[in-house]
N, C-alpha and C. Protein backbone atom coordinates (compact mmCIF):
# COMPACT_ATOMS: atom_id res chain seq x y z
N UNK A 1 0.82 -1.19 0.00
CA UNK A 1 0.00 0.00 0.00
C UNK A 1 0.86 1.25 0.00
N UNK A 2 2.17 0.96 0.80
CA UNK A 2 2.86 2.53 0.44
C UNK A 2 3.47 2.71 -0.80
N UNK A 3 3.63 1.48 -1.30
CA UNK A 3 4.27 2.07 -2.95
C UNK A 3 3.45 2.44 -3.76
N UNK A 4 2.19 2.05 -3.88
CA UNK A 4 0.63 2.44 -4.29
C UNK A 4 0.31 3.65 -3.59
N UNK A 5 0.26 4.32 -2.84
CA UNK A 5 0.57 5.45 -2.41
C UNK A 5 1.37 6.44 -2.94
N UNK A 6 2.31 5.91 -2.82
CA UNK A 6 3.92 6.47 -3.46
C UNK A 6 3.72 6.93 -4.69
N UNK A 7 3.33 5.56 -5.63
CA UNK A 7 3.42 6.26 -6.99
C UNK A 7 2.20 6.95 -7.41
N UNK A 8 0.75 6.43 -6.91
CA UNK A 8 -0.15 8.12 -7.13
C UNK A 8 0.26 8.87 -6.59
N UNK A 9 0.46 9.59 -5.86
CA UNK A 9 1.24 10.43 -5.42
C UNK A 9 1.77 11.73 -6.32
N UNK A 10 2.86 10.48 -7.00
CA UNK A 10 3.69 10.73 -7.81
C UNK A 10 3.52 11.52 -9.22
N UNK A 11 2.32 10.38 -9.46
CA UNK A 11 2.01 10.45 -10.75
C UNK A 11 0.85 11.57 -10.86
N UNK A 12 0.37 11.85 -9.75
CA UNK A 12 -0.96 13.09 -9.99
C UNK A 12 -0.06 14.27 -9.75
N UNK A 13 1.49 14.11 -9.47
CA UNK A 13 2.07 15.25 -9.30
C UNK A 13 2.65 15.85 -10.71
N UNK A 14 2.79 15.00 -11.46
CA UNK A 14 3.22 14.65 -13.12
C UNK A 14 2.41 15.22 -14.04
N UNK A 15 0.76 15.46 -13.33
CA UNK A 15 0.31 15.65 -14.40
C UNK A 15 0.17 17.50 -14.69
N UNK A 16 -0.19 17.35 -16.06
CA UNK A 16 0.29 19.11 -16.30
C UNK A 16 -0.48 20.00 -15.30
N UNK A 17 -0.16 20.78 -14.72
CA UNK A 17 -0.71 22.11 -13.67
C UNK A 17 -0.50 21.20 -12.56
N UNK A 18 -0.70 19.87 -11.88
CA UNK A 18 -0.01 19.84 -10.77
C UNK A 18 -1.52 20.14 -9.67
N UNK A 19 -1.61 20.00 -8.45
CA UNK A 19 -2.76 19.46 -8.18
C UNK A 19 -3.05 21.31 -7.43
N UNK A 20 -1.97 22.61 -8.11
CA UNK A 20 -3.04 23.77 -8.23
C UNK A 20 -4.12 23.95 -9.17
N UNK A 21 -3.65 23.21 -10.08
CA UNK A 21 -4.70 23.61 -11.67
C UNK A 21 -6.42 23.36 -11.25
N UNK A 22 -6.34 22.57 -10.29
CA UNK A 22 -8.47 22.58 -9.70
C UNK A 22 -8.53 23.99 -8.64
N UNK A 23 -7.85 24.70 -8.24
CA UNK A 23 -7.91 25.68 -7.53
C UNK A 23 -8.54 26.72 -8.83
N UNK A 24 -9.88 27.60 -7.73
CA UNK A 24 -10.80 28.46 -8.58
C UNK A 24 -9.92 29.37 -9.62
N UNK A 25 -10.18 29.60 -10.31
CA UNK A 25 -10.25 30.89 -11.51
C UNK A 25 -10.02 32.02 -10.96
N UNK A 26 -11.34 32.33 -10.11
CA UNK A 26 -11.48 33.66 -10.11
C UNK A 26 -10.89 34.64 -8.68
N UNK A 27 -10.03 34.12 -8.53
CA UNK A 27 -8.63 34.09 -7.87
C UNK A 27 -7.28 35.31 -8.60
N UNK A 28 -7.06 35.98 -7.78
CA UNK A 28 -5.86 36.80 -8.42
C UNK A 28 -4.37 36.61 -8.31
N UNK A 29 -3.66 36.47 -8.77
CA UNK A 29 -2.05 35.71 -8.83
C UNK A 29 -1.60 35.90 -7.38
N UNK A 30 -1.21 36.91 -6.56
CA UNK A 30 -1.34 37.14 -5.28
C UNK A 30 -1.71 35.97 -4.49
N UNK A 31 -3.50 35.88 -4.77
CA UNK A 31 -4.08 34.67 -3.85
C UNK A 31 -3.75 33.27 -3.97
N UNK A 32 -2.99 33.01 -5.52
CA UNK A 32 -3.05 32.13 -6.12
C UNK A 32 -1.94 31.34 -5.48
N UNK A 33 -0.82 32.59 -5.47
CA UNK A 33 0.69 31.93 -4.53
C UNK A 33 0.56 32.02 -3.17
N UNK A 34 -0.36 32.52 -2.41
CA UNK A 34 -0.79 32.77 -1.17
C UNK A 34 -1.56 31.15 -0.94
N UNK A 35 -2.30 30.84 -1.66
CA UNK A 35 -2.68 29.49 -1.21
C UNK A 35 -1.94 28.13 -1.57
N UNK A 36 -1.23 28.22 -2.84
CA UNK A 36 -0.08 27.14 -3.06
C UNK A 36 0.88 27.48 -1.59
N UNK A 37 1.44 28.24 -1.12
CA UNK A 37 2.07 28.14 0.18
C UNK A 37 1.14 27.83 1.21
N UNK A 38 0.33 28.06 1.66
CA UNK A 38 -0.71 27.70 2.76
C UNK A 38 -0.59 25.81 2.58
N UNK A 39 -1.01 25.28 1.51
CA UNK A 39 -1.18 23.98 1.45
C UNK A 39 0.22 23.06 1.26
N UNK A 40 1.29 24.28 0.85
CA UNK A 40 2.57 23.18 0.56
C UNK A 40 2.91 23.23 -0.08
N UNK A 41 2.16 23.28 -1.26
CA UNK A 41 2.44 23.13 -3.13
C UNK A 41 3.66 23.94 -3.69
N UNK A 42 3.79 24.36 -2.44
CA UNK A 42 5.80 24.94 -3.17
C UNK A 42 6.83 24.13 -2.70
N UNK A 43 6.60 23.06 -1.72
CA UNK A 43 7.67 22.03 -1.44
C UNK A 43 8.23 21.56 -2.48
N UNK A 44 8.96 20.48 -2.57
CA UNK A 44 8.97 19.14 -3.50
C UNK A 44 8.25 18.42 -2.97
N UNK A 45 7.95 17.47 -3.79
CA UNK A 45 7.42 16.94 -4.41
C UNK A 45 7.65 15.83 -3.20
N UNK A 46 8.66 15.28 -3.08
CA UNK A 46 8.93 13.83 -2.17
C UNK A 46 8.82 14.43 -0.19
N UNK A 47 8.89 16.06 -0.41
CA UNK A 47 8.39 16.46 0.97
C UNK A 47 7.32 16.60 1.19
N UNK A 48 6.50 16.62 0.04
CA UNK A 48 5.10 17.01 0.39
C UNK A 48 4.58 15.67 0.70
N UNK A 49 4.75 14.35 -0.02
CA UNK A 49 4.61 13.39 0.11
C UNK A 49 4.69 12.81 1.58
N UNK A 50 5.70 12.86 2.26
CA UNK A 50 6.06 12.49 3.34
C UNK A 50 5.50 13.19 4.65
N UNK A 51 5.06 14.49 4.07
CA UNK A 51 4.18 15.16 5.18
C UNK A 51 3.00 14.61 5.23
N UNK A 52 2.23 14.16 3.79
CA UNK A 52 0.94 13.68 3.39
C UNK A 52 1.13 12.21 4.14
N UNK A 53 1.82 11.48 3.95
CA UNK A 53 1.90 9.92 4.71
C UNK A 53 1.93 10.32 5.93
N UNK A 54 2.67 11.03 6.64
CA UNK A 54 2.32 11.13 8.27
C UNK A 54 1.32 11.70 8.62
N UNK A 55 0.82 12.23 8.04
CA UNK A 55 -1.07 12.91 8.67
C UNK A 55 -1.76 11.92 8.28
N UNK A 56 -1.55 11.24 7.04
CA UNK A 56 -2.64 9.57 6.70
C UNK A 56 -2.11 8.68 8.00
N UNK A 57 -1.21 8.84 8.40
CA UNK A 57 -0.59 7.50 9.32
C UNK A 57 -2.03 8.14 10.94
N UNK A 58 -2.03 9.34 10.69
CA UNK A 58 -2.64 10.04 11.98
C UNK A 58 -4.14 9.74 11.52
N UNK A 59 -4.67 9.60 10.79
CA UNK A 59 -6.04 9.45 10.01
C UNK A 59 -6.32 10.79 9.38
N UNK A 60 -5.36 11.66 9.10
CA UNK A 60 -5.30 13.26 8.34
C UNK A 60 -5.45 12.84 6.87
N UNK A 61 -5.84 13.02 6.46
CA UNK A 61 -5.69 12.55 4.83
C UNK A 61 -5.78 13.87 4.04
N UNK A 62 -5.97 15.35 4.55
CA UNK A 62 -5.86 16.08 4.07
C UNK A 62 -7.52 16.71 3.40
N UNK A 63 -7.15 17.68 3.27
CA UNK A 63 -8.39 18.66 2.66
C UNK A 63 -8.71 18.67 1.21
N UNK A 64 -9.84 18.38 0.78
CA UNK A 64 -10.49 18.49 -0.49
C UNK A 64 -10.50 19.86 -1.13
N UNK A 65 -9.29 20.08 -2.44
CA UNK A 65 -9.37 21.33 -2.97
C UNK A 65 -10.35 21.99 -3.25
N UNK A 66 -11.70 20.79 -3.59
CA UNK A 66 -12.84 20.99 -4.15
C UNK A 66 -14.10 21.83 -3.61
N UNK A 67 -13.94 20.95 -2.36
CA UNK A 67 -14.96 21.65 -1.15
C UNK A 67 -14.33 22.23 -0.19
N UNK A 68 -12.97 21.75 0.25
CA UNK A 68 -13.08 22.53 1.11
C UNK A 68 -13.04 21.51 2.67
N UNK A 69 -13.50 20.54 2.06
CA UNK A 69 -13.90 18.94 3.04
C UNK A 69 -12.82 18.42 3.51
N UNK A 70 -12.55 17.86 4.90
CA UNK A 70 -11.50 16.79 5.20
C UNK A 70 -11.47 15.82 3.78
N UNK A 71 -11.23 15.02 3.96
CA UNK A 71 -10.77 14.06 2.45
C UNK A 71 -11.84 12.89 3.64
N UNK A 72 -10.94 12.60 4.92
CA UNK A 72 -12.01 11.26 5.66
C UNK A 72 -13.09 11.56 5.75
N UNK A 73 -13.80 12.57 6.20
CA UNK A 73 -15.29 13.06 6.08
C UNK A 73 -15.92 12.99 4.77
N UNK A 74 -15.15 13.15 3.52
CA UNK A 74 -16.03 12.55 2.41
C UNK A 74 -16.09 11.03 2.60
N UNK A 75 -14.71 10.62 2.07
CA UNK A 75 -15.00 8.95 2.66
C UNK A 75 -15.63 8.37 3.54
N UNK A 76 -15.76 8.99 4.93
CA UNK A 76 -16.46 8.16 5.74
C UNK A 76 -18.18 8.25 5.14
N UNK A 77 -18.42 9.61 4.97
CA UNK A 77 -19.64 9.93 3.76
C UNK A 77 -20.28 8.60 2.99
N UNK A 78 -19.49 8.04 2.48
CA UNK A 78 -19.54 7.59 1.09
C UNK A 78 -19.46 6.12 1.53
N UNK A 79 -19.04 5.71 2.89
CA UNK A 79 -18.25 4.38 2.86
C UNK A 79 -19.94 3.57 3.29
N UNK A 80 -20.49 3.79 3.78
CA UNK A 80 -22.13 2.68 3.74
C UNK A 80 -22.04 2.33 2.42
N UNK A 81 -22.30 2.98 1.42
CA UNK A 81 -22.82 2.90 -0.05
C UNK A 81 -21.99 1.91 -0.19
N UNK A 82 -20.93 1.94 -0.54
CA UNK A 82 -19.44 1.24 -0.94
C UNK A 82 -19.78 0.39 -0.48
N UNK A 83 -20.23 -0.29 1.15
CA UNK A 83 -20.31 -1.16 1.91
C UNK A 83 -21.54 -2.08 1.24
N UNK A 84 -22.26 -1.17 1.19
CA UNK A 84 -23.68 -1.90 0.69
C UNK A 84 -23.50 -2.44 -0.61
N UNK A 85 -23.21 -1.91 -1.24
CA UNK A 85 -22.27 -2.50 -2.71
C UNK A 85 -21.76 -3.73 -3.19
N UNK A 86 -20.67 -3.71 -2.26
CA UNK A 86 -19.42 -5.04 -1.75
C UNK A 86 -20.46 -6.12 -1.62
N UNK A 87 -20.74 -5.29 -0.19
CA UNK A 87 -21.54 -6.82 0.25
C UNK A 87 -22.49 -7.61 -0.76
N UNK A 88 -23.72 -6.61 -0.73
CA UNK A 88 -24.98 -7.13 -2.36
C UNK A 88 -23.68 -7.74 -3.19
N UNK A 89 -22.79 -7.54 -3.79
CA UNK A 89 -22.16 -8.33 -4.94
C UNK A 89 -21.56 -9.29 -4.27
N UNK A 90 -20.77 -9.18 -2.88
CA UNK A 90 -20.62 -11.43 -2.87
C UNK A 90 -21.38 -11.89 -2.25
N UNK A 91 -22.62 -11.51 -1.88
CA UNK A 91 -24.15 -12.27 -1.43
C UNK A 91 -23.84 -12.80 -2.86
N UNK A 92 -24.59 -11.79 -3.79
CA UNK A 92 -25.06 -12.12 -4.94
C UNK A 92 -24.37 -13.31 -6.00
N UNK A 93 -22.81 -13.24 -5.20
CA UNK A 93 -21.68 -14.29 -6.01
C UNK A 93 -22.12 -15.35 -5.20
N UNK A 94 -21.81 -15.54 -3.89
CA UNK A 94 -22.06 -16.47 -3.42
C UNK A 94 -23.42 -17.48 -3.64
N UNK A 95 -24.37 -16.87 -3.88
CA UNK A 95 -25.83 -17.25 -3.86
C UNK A 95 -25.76 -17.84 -5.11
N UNK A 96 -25.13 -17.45 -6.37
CA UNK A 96 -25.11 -18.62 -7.87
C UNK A 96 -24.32 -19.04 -7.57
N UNK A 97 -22.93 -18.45 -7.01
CA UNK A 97 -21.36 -19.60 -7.18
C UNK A 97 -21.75 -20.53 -6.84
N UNK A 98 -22.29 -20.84 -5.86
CA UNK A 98 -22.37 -22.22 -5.09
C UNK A 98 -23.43 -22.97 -5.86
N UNK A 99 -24.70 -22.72 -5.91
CA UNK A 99 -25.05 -23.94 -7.14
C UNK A 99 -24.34 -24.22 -8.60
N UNK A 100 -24.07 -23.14 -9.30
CA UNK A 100 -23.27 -23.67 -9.92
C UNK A 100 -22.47 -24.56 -9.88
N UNK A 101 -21.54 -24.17 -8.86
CA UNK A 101 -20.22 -25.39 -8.69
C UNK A 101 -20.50 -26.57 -8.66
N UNK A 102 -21.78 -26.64 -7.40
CA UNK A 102 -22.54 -28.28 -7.16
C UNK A 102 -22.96 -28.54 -8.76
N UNK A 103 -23.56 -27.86 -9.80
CA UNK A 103 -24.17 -28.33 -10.47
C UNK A 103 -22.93 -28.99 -11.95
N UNK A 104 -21.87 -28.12 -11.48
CA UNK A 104 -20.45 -28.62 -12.18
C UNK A 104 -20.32 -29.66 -11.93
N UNK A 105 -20.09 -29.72 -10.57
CA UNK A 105 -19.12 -31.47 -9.60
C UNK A 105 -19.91 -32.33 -10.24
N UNK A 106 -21.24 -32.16 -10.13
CA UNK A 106 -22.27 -33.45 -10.20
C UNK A 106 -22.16 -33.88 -11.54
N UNK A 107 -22.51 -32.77 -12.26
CA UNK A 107 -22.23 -32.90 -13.97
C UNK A 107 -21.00 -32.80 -14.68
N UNK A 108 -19.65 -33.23 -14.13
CA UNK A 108 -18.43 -33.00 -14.06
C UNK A 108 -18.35 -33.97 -15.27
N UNK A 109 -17.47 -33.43 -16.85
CA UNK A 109 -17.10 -33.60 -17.80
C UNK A 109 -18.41 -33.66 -19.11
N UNK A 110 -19.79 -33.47 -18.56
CA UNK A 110 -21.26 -33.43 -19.36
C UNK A 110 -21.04 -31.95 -20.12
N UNK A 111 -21.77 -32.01 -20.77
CA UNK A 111 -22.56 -30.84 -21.85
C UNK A 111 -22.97 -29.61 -20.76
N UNK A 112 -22.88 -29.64 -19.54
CA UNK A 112 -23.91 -28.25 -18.62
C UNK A 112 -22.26 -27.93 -17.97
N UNK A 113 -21.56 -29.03 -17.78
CA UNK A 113 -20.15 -28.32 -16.92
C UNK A 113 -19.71 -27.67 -18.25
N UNK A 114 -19.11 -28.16 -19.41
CA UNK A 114 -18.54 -27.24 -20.40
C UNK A 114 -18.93 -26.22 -20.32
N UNK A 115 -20.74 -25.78 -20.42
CA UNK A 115 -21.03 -24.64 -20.84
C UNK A 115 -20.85 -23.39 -19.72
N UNK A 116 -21.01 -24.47 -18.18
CA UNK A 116 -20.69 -23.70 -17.20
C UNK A 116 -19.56 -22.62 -16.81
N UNK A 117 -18.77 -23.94 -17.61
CA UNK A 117 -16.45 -23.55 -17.24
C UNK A 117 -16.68 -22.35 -18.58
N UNK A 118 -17.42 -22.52 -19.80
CA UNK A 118 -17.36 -21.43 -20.67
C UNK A 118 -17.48 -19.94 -20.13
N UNK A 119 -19.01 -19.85 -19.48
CA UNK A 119 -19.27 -18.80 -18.98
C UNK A 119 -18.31 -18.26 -17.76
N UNK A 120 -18.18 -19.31 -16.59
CA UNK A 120 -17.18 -18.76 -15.92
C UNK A 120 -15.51 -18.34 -16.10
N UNK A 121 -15.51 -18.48 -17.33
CA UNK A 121 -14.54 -17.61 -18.31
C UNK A 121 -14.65 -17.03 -18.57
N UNK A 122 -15.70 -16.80 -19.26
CA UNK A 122 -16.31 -15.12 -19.85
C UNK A 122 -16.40 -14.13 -18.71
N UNK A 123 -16.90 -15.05 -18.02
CA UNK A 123 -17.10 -13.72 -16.29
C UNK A 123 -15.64 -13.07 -16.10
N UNK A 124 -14.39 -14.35 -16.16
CA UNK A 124 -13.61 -13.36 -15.68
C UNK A 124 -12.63 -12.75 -16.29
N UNK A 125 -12.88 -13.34 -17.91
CA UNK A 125 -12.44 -12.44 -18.91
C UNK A 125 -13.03 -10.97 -19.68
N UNK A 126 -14.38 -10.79 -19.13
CA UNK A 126 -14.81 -9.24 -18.80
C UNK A 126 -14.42 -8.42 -18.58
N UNK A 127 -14.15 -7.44 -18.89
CA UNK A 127 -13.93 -6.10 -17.68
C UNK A 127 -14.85 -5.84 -16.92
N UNK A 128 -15.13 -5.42 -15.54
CA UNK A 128 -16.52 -5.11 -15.30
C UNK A 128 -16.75 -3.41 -15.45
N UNK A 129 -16.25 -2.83 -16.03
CA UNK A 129 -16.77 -1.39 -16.71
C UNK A 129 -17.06 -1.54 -17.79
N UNK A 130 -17.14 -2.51 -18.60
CA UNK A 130 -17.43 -2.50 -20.06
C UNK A 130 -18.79 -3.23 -19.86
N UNK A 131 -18.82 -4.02 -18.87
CA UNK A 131 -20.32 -5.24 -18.44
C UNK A 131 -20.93 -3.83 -17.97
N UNK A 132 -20.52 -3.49 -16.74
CA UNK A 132 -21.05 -1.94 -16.43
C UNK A 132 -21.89 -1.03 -17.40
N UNK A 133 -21.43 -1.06 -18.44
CA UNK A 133 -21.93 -0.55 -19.57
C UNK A 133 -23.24 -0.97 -20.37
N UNK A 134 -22.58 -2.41 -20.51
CA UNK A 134 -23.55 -3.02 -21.36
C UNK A 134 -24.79 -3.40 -21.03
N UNK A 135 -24.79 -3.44 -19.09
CA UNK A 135 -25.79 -3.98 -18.24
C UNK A 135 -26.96 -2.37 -18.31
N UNK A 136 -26.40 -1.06 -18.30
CA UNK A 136 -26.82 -0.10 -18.43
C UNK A 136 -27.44 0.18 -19.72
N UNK A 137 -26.91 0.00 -20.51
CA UNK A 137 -27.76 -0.02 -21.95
C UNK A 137 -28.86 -0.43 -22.21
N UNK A 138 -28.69 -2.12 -21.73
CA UNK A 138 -29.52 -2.83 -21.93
C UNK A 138 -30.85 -2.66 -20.97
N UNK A 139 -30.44 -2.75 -19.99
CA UNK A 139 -31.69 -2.49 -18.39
C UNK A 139 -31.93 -1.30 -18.13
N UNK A 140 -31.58 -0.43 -18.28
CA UNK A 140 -31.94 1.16 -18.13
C UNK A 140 -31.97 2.05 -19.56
N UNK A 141 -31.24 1.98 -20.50
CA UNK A 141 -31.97 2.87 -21.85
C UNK A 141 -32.41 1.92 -22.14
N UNK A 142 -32.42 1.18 -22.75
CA UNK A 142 -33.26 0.08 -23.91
C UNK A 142 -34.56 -0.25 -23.08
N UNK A 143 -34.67 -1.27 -22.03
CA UNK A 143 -35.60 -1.53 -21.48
C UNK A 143 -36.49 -1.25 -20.25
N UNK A 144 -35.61 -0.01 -19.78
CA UNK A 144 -36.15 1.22 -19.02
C UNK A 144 -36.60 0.84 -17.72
N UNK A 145 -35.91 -0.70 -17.22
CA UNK A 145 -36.79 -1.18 -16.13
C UNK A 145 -35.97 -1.17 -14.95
N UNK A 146 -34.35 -0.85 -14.63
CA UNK A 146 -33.58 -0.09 -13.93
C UNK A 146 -32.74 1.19 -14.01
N UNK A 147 -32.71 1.64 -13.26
CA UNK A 147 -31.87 3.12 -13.22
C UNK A 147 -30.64 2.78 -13.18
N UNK A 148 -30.22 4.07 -13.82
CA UNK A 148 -28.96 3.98 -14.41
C UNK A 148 -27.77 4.54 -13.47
N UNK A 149 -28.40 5.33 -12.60
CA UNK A 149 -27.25 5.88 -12.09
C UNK A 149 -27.50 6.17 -10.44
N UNK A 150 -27.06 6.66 -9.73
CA UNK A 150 -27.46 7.36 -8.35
C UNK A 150 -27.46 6.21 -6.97
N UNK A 151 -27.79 6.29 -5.73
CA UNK A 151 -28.28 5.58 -4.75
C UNK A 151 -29.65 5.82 -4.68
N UNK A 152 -30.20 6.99 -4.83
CA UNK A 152 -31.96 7.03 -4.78
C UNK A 152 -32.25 7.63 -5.84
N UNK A 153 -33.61 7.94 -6.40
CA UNK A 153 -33.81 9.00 -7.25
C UNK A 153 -34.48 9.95 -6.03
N UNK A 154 -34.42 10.87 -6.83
CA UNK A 154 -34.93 12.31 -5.98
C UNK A 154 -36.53 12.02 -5.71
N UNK A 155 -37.47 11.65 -6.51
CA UNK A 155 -38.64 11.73 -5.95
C UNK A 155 -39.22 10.07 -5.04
N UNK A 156 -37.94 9.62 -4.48
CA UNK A 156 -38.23 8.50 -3.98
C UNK A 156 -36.98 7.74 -3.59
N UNK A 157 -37.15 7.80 -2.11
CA UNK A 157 -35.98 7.18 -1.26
C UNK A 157 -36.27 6.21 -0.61
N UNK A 158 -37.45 4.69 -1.01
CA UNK A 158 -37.66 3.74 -0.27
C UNK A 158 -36.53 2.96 -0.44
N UNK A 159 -36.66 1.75 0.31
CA UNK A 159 -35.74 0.47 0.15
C UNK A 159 -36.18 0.13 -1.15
N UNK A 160 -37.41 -0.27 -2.09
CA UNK A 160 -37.03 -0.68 -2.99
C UNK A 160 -36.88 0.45 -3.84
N UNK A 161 -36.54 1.23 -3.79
CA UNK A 161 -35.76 2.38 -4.32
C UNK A 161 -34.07 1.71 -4.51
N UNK A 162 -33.95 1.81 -3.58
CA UNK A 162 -32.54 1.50 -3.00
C UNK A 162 -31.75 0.54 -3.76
N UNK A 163 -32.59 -0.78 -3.66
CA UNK A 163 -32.38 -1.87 -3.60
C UNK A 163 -32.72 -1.31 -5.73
N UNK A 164 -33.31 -1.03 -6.66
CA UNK A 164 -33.05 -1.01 -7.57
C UNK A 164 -31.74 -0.64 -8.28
N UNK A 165 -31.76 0.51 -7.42
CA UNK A 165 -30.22 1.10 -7.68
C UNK A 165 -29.33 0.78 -7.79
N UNK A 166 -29.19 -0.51 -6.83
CA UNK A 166 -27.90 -1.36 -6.33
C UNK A 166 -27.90 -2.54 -7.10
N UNK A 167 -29.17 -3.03 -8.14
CA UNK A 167 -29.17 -4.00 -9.05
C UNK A 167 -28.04 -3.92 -9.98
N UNK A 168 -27.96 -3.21 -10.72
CA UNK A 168 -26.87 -3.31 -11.86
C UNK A 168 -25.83 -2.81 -11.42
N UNK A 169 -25.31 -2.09 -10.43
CA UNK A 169 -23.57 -2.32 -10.20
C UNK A 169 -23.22 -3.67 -9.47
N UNK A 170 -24.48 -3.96 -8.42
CA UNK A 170 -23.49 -5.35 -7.87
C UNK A 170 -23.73 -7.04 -8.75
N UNK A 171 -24.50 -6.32 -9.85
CA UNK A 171 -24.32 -7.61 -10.69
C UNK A 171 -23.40 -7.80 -11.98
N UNK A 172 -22.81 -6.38 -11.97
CA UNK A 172 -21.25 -6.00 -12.71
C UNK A 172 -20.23 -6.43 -11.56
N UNK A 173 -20.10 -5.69 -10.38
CA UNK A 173 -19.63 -6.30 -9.85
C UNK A 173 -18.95 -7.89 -9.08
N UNK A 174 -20.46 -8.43 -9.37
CA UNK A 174 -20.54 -9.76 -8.57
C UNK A 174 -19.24 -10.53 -9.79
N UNK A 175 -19.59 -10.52 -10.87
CA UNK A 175 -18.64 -10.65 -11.98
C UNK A 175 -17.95 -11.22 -12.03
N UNK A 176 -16.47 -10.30 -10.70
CA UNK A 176 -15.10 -10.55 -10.55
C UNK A 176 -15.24 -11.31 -9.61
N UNK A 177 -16.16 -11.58 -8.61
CA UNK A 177 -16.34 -12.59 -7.46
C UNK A 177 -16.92 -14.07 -7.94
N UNK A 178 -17.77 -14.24 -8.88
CA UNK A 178 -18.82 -15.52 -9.07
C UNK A 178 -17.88 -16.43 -9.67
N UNK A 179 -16.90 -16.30 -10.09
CA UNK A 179 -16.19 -17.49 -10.90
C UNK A 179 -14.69 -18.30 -10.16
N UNK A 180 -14.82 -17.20 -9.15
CA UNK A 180 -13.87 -17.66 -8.06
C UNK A 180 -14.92 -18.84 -7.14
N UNK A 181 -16.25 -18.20 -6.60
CA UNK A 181 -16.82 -19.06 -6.21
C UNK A 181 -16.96 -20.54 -6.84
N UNK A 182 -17.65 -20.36 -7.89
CA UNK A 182 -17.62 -21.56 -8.47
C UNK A 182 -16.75 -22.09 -8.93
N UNK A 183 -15.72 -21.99 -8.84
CA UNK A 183 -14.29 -22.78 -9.11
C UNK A 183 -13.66 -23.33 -7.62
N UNK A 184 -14.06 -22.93 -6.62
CA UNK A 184 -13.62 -23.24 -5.03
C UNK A 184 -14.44 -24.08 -5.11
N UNK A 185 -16.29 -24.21 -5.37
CA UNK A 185 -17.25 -24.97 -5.14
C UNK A 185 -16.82 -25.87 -5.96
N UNK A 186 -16.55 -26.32 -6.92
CA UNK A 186 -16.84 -27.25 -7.98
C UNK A 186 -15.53 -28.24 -7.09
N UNK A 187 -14.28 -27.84 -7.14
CA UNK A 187 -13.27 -28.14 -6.62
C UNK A 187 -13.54 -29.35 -5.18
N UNK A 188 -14.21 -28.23 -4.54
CA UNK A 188 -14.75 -29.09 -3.25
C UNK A 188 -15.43 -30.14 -3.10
């Protein structure tokens, strides 16, 4: 995790303007170097870094150029959803992996395991942003019977609100999980 650290880091430092270029517009050169010093942004590069790892080591993760926000206060924000997410997708793996697999073992070298071991190839030769995609096309423009985007819609925040919402990412998701299942199950 710290070299994954390390090199975003690194690499969002690389990119052209450097992480002043999201700082407002309508800002006058004055304010402009007045707040690149306030935040650091005149260090180097490997000091700023090392200041940034010891406030993450503290749970500091630093301030959102954007808002204005701790960085953990968005995340902690955000982390149910994420949670709810995860989970719905290896329920959702778990709940086919496992018949599947049984239905592999039992039918082990027949016409239903081939087609099985096929698909659970395809699952994990997917991307799941491109399934992401295609699951959206298909179930929300084309056949209009899930939403495409959000945790609620605005004129309606029930559970099965909720629970629609969460249909097509954790079944993109489940994706990268279901073929692991059924390859542990079948195995067993």
């Amino acid at each position: 995790m710290l070299f994954a650290s390390a090199l975003t880091f690194f690499f969002v430092n690389l990119a052209p303007g450097g992480p002043s270029s999201v700082m407002r517009f309508d800002v006058t050169a004055e304010q402009r170097e007045a707040l690149i010093r306030a935040m650091g942004l005149d260090k180097p590069v490997p000091e700023r870094y090392l200041d940034w790892l010891g406030g993450a080591v503290h749970g500091d993760l630093g301030t959102s150029l954007l808002t204005n926000e701790p960085v953990a206060t968005r995340i902690g924000d955000r982390l149910p959803n994420t949670l709810m997410l995860a989970g719905a997708a290896l329920l959702g793996s778990i709940a086919l992996g496992i018949p599947i697999g049984v239905v592999q073992a039992l039918r082990r070298g027949r016409g239903i395991d081939h087609v099985l071991s096929l698909l659970t190839a395809v699952g994990l030769a997917v991307p799941v942003f491109w399934l992401g995609i295609v699951l959206i096309l298909v179930f929300a423009v084309s056949l209009r019977v899930l939403p495409s985007a959000g945790v609620t819609s605005v004129a309606s925040d029930t559970l099965a609100d909720r629970l629609a919402h969460l249909v097509l990412p954790a079944c993109a998701l489940a994706t990268t999980i279901l073929p692991t299942v059924v390859r542990f199950t079948r195995s067993s």
